[in-house]
N, C-alpha and C. Protein backbone atom coordinates (compact mmCIF):
# COMPACT_ATOMS: atom_id res chain seq x y z
N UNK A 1 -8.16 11.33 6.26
CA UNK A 1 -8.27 11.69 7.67
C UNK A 1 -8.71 13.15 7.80
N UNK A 2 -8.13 14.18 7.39
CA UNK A 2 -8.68 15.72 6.76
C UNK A 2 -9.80 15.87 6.66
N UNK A 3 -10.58 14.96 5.64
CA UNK A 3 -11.55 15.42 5.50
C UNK A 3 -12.59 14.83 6.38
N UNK A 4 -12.49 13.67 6.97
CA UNK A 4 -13.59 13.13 7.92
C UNK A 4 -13.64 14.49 9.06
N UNK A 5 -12.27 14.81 9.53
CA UNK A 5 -12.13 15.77 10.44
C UNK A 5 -12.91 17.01 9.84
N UNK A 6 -13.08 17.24 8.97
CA UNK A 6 -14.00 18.53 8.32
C UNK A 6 -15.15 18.17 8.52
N UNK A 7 -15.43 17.48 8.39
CA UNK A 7 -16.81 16.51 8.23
C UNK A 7 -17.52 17.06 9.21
N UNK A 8 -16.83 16.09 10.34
CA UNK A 8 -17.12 16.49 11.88
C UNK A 8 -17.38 17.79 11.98
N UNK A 9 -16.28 18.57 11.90
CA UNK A 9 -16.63 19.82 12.25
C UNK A 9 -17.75 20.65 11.47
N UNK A 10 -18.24 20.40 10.30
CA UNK A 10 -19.32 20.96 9.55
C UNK A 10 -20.46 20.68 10.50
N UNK A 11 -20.56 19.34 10.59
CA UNK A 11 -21.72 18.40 11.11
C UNK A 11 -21.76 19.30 12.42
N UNK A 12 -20.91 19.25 13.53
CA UNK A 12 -21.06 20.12 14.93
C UNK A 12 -21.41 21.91 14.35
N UNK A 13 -20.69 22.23 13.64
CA UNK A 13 -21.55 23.50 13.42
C UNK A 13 -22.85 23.50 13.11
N UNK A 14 -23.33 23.20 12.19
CA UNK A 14 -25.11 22.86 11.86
C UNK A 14 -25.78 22.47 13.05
N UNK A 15 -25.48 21.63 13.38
CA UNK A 15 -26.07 21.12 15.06
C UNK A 15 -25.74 22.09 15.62
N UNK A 16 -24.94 23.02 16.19
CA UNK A 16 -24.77 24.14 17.29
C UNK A 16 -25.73 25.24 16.61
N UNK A 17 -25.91 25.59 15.28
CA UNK A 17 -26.91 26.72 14.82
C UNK A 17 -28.20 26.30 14.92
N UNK A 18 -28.40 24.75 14.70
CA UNK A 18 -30.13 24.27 14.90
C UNK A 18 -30.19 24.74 16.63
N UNK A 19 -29.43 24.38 17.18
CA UNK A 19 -29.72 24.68 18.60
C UNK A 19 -29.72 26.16 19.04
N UNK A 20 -29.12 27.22 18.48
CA UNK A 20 -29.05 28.20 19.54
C UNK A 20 -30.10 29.05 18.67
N UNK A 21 -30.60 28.77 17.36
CA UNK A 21 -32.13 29.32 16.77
C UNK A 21 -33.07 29.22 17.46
N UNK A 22 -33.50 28.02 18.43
CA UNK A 22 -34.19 27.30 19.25
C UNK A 22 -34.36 28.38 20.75
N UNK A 23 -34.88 28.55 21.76
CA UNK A 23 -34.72 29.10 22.66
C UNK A 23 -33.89 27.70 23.81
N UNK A 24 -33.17 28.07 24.58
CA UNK A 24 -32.29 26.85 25.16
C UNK A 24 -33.39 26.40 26.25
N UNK A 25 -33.43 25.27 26.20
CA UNK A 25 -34.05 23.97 27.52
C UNK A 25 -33.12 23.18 27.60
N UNK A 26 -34.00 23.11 29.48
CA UNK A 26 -32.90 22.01 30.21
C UNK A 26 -32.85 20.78 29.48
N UNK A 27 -31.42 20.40 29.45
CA UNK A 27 -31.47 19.04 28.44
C UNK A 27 -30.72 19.48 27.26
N UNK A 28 -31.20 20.19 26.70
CA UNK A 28 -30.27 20.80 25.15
C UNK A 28 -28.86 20.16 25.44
N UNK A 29 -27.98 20.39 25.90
CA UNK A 29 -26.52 20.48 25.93
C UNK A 29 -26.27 19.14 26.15
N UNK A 30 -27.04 18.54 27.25
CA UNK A 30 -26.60 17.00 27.17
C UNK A 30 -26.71 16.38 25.64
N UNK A 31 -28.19 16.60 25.62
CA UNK A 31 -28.41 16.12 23.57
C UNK A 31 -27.28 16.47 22.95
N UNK A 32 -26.62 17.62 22.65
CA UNK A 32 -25.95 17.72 21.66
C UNK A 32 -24.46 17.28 21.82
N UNK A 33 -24.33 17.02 23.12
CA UNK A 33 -22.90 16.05 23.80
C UNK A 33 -23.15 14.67 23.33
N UNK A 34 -24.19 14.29 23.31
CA UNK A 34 -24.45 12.71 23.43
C UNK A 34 -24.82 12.83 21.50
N UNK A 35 -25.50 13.48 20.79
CA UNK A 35 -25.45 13.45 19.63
C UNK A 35 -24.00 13.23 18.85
N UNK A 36 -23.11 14.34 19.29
CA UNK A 36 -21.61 14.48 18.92
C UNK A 36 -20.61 13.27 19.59
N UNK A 37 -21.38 12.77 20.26
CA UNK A 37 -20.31 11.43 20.79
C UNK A 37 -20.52 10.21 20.00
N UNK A 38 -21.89 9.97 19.39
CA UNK A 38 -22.47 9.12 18.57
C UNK A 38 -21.77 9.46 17.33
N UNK A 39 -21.63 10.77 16.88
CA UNK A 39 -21.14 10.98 15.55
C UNK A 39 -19.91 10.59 15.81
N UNK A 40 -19.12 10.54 16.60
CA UNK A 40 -17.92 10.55 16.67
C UNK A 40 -17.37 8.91 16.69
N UNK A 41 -18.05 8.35 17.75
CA UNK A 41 -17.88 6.81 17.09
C UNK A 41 -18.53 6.01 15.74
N UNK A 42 -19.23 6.95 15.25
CA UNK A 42 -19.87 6.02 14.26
C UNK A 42 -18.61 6.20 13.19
N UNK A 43 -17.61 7.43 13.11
CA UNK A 43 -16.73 7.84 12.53
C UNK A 43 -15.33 7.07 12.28
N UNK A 44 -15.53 6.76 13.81
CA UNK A 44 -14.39 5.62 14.19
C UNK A 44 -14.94 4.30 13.34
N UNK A 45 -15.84 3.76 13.58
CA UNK A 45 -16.22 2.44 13.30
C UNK A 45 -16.48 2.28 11.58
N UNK A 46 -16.53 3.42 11.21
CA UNK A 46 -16.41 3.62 9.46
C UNK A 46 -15.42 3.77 9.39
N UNK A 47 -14.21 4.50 9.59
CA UNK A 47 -13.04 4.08 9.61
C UNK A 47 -12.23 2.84 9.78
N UNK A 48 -12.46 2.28 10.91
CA UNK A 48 -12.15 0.86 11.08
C UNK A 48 -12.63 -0.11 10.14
N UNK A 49 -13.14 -0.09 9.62
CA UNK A 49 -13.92 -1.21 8.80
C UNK A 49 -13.67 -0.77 7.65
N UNK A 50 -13.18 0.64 7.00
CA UNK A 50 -12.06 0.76 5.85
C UNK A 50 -10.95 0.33 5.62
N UNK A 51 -10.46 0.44 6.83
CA UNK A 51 -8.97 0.12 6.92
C UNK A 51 -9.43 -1.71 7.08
N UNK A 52 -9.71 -2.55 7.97
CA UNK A 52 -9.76 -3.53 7.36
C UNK A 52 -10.07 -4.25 6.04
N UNK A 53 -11.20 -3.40 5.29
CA UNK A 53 -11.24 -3.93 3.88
C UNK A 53 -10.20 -3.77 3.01
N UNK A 54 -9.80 -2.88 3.21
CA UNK A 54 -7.97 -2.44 2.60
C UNK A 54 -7.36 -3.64 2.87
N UNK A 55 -7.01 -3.62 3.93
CA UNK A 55 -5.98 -4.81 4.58
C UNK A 55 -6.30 -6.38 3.98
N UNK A 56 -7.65 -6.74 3.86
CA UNK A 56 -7.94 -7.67 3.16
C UNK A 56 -8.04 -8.11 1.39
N UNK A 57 -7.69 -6.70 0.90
CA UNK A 57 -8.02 -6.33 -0.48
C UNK A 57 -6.72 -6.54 -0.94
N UNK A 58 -5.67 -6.23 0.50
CA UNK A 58 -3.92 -5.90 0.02
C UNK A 58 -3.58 -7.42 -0.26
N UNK A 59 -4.15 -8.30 1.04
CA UNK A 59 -3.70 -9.64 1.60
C UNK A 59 -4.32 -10.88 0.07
N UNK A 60 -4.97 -10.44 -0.36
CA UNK A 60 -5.91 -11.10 -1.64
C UNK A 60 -5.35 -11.33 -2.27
N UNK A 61 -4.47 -9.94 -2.91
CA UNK A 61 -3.58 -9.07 -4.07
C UNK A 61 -2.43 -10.05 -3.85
N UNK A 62 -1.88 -10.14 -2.61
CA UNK A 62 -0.61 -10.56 -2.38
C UNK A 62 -1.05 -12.33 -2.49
N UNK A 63 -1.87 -12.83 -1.85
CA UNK A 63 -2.11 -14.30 -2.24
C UNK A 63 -2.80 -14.92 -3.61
N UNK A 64 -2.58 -14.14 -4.53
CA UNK A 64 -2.87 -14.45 -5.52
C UNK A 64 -1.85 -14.23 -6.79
N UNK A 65 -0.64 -13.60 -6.35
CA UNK A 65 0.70 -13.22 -7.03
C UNK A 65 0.42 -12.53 -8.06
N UNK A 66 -0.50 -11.19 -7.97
CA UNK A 66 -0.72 -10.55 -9.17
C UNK A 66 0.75 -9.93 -9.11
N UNK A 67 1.29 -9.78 -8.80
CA UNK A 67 2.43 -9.19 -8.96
C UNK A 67 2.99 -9.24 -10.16
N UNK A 68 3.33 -7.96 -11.01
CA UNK A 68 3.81 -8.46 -12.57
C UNK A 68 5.11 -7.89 -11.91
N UNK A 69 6.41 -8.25 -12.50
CA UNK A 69 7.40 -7.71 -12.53
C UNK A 69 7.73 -6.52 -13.84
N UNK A 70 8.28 -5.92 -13.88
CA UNK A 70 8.57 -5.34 -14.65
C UNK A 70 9.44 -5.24 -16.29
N UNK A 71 8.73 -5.32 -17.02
CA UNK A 71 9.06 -6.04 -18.82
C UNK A 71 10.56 -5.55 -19.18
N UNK A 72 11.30 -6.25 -19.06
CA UNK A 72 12.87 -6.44 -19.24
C UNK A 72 12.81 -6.47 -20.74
N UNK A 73 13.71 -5.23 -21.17
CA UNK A 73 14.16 -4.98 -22.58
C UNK A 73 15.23 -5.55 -23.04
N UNK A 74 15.43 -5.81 -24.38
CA UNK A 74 16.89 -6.10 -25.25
C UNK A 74 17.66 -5.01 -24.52
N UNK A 75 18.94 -5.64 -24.17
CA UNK A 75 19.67 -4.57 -24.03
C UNK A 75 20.60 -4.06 -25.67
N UNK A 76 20.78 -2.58 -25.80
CA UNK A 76 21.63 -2.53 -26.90
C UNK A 76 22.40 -3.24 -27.29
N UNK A 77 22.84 -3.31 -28.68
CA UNK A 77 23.29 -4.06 -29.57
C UNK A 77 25.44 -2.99 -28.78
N UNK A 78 25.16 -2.19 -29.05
CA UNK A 78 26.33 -1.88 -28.34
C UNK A 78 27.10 -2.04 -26.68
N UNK A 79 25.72 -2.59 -25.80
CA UNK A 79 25.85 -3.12 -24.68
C UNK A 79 25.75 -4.45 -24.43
N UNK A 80 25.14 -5.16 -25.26
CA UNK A 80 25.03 -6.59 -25.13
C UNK A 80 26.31 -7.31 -26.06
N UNK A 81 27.20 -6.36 -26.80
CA UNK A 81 27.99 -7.00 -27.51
C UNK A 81 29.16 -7.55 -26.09
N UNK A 82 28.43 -6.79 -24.61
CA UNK A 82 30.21 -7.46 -23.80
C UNK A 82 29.35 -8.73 -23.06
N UNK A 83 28.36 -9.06 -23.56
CA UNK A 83 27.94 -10.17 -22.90
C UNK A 83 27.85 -11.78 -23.48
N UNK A 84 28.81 -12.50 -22.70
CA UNK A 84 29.83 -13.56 -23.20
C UNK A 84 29.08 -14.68 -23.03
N UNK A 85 28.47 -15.66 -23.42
CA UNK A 85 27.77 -16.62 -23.34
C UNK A 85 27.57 -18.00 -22.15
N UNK A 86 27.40 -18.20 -20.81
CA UNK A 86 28.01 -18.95 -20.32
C UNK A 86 28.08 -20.17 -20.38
N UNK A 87 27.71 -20.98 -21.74
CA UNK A 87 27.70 -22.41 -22.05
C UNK A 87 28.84 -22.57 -22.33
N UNK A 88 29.52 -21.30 -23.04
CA UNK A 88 31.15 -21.72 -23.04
C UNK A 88 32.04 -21.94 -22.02
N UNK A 89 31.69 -21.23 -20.96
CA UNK A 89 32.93 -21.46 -19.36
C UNK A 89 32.60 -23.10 -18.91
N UNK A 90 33.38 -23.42 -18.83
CA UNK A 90 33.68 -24.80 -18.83
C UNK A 90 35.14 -25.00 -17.86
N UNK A 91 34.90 -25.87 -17.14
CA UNK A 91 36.24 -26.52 -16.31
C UNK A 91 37.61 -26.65 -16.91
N UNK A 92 38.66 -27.12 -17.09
CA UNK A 92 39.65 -27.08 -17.85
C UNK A 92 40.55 -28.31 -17.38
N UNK A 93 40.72 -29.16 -17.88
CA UNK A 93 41.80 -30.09 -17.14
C UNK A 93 43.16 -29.36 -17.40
N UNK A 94 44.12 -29.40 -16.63
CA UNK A 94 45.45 -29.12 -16.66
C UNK A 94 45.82 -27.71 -16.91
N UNK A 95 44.46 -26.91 -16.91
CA UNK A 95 45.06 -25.41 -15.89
C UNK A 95 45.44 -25.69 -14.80
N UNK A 96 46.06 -24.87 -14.19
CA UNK A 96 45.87 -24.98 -12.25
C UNK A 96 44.09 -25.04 -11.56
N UNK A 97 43.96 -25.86 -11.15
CA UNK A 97 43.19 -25.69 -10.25
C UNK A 97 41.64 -26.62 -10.73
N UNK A 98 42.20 -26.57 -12.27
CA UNK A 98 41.00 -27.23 -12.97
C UNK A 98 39.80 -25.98 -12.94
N UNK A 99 40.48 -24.19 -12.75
CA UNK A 99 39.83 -23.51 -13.62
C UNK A 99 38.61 -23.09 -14.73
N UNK A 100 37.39 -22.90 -14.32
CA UNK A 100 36.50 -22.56 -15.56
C UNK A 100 37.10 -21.39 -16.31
N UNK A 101 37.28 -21.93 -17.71
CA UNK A 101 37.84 -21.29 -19.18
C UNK A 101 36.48 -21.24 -20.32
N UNK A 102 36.43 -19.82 -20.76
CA UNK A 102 35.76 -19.69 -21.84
C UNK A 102 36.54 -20.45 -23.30
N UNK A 103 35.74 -21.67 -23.77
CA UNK A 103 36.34 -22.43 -24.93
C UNK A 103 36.02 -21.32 -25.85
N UNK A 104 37.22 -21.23 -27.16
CA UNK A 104 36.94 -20.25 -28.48
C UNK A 104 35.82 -21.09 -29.27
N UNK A 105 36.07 -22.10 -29.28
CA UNK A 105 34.99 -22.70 -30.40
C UNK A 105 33.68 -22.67 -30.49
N UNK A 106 33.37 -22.44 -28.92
CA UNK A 106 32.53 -22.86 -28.52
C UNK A 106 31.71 -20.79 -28.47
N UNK A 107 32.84 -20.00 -28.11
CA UNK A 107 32.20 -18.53 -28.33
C UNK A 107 32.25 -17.93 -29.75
N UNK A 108 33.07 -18.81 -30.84
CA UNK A 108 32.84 -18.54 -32.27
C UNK A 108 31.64 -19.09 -32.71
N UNK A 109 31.01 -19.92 -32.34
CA UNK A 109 29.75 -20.54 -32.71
C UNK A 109 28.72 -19.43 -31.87
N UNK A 110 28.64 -19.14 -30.62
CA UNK A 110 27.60 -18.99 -29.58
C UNK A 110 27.63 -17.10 -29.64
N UNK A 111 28.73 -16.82 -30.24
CA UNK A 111 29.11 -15.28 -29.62
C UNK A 111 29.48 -14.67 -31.18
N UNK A 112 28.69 -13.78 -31.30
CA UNK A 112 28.80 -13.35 -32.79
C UNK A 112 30.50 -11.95 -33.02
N UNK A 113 30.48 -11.83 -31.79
CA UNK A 113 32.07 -10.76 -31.83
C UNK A 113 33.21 -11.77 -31.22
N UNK A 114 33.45 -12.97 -31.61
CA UNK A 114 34.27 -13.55 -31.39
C UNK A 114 35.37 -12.95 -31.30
N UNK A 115 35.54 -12.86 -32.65
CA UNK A 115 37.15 -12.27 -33.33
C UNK A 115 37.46 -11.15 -32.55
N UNK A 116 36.35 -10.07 -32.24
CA UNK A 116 36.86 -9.04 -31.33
C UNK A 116 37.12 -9.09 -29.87
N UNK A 117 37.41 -10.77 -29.48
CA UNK A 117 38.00 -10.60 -27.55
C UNK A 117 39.56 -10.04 -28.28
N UNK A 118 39.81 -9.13 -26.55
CA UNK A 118 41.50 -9.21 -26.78
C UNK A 118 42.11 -10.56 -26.63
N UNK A 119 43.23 -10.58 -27.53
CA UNK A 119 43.97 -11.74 -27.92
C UNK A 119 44.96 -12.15 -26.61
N UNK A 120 44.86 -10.71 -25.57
CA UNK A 120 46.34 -10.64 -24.35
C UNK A 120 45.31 -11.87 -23.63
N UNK A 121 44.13 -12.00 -23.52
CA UNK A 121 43.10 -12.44 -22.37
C UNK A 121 43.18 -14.15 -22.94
N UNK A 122 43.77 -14.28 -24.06
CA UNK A 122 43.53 -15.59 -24.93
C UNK A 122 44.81 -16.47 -24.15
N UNK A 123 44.86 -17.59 -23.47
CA UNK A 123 45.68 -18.46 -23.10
C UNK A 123 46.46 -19.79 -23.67
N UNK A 124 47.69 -20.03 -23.41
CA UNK A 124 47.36 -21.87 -23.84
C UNK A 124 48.13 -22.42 -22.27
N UNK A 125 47.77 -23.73 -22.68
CA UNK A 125 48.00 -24.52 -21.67
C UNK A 125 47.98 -25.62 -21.98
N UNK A 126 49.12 -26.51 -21.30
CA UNK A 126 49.16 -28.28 -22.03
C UNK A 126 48.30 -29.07 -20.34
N UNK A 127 47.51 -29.75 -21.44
CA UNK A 127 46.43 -30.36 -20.63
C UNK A 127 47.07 -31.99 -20.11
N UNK A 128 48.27 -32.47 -20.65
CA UNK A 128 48.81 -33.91 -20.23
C UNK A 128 48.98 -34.32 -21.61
N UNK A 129 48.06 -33.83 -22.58
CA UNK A 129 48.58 -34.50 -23.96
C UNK A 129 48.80 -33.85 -24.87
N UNK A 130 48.02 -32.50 -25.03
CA UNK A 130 48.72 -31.53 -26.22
C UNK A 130 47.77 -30.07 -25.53
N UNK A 131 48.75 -29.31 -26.37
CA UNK A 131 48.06 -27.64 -26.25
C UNK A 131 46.97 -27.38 -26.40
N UNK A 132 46.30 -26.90 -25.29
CA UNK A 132 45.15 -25.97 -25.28
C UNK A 132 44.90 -24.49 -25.39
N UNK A 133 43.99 -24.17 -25.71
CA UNK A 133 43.71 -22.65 -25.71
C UNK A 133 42.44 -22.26 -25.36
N UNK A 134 42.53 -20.75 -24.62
CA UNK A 134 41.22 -20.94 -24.03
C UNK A 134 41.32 -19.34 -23.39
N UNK A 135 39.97 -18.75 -23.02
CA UNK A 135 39.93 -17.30 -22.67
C UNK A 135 39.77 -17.50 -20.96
N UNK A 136 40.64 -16.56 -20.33
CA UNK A 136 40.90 -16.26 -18.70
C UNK A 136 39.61 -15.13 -18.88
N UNK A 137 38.44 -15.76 -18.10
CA UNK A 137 37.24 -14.97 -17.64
C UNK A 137 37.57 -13.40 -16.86
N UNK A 138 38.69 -14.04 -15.83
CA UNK A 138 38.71 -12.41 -15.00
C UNK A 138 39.70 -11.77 -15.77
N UNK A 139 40.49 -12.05 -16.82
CA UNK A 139 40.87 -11.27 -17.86
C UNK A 139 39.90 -9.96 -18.56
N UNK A 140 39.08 -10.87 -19.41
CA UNK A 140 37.78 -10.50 -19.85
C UNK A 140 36.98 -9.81 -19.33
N UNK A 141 36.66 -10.10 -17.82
CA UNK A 141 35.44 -9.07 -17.00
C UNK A 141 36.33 -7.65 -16.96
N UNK A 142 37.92 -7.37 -16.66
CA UNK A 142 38.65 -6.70 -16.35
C UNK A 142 38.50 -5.56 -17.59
N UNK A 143 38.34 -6.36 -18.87
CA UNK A 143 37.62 -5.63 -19.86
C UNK A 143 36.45 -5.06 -20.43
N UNK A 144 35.58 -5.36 -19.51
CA UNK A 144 34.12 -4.99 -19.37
C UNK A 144 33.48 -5.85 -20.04
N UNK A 145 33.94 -7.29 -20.21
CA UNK A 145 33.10 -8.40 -20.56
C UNK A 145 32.45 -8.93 -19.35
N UNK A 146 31.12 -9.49 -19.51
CA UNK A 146 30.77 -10.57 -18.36
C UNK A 146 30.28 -11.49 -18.56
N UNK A 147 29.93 -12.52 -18.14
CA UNK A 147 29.51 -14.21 -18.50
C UNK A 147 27.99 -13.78 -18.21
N UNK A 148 26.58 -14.34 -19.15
CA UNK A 148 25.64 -14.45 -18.96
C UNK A 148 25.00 -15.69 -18.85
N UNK A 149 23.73 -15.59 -18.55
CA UNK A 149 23.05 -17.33 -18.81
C UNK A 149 21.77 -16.94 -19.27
N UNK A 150 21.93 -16.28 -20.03
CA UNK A 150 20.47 -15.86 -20.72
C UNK A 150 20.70 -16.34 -22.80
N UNK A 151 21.83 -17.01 -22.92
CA UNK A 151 22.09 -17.11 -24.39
C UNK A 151 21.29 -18.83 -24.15
């Protein structure tokens, strides 16, 4: 926008020095009103027709989903160790409520720091026919574990 506005104003200076080199005739001043009004919409109408090719260039961009998202890294081996697998949370018969419980067997196979959950977060519970055992999730998050679905 700056610089079109410079523009202009260069352009009206040059035109005001071609004219007053000249000796002045009737008529001069209208010309250079009606010259500078022409420049001035032709300014507009090059403008306008930028800004629509933009607008159509944006609308293209967007209907064609170039959109990349942004390349998601490994997280550290020291940050990804609190991330708990969620194929293991599973329903539970004969907790209260029928409860999703992280199974051990199932995070000794899937979860390579098994051995290192706290043991306080480790439960049992009789299901109607014999003892169960099993990890309390909001135990675990309370410890800066969290359930993923990316394993």
């Amino acid at each position: 926008m700056h610089r079109k506005f410079i523009a202009l104003i260069v352009t009206t200076a040059i035109l005001v020095t071609g004219f007053s080199a000249a000796p002045a005739r009737a008529g001069d001043a209208e010309k250079l009103l009606g010259g500078l009004a022409a420049l001035a919409i032709l300014g507009v109408a090059v403008n306008e027709h930028n800004k629509r090719k933009k607008r159509r260039h944006q609308d293209v961009t967007r209907n064609n989903h170039s959109y990349q998202p942004p390349v998601t890294r490994p997280l550290p081996s020291h940050v990804a160790r609190y991330d708990l697998p969620a194929r293991c949370l599973k329903p539970m018969k004969g907790y209260p409520g029928n409860s999703a419980l992280l199974k051990p067997k199932c995070l000794s196979k899937h979860y390579r720091h098994a051995n290192s959950l706290p043991q306080y977060c480790k439960i049992s519970f009789w299901n109607g026919q014999r003892t169960k055992q099993a990890y309390e999730p909001r135990c675990l998050r309370q410890q800066g574990y969290r359930v993923v679905h990316n394993y």
